[in-house]
Protein backbone atom coordinates (compact mmCIF):
# COMPACT_ATOMS: atom_id res chain seq x y z
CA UNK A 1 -146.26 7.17 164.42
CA UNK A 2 -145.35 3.60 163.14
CA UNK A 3 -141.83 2.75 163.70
CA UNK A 4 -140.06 0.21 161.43
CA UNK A 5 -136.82 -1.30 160.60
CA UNK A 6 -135.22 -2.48 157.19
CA UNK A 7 -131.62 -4.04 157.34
CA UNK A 8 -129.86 -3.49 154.03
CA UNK A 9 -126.85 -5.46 152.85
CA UNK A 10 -123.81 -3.13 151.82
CA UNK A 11 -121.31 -3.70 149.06
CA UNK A 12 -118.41 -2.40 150.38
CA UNK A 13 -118.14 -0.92 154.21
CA UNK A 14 -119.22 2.99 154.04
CA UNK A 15 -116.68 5.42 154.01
CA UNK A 16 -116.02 8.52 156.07
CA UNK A 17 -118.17 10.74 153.36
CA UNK A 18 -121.24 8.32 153.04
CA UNK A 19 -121.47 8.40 156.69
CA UNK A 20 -121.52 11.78 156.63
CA UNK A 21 -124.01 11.91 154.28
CA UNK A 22 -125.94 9.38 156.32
CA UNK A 23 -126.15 11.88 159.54
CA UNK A 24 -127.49 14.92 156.89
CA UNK A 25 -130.00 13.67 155.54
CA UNK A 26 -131.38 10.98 158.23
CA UNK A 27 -132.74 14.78 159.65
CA UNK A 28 -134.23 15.48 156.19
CA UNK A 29 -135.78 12.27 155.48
CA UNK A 30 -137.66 11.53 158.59
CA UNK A 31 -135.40 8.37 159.08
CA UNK A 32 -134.30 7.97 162.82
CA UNK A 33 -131.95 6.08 163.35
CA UNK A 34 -129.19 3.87 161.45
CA UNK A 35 -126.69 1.53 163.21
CA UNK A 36 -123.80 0.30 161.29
CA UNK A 37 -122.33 -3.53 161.64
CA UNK A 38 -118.94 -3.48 159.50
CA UNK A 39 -118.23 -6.89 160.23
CA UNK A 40 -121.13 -8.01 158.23
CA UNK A 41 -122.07 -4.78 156.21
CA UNK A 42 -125.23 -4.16 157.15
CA UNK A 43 -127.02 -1.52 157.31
CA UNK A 44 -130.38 -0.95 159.82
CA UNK A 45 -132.66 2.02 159.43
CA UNK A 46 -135.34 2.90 161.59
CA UNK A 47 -138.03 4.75 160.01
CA UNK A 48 -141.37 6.45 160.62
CA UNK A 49 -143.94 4.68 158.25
CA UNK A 50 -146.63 6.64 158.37
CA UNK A 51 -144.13 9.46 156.74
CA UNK A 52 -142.21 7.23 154.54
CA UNK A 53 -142.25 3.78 152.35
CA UNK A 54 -139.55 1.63 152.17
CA UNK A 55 -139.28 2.01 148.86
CA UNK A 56 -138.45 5.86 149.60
CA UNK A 57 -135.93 4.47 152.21
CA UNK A 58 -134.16 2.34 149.67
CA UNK A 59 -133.81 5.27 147.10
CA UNK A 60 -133.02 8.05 149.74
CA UNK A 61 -130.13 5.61 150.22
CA UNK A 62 -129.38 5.15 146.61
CA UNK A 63 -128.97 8.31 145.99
CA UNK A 64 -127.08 8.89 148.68
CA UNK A 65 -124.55 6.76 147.53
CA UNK A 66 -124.33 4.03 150.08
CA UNK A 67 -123.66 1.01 147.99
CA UNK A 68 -126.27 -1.04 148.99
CA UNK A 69 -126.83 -4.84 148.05
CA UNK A 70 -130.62 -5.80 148.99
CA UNK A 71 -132.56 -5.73 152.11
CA UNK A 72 -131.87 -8.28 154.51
CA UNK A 73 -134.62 -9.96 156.10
């Protein structure tokens, strides 16, 4: 298992429903762990990359509906 991280910029902060969302299908996906910072609206996921691209991260997310910007570096 290869662990990784991608921060994502938000748009707006998440609401009640996207973080919902967020906790059903992190399970699904084969995405850890997410961590929330509202005061910059960013968004971390940690992901297994032997399972999953980023790319797949990003448009898991995107489809989601959690308005995100780009990825952070």
């Amino acid at each position: 298992m290869t662990l990784l991280e991608a921060k994502f910029e938000l748009q707006s902060p998440l609401t009640h429903t996207q973080l919902r969302s967020l906790g059903e299908f992190a399970n699904t996906y084969g995405l850890r762990r997410f961590s929330i910072d509202d005061s910059k609206l960013q968004l971390s996921f940690e992901y297994d990359a032997s399972r999953l691209r980023e790319t797949q991260v990003t448009r898991v997310l995107g489809n989601a509906g959690i308005p995100i910007l780009r990825r952070v570096n």
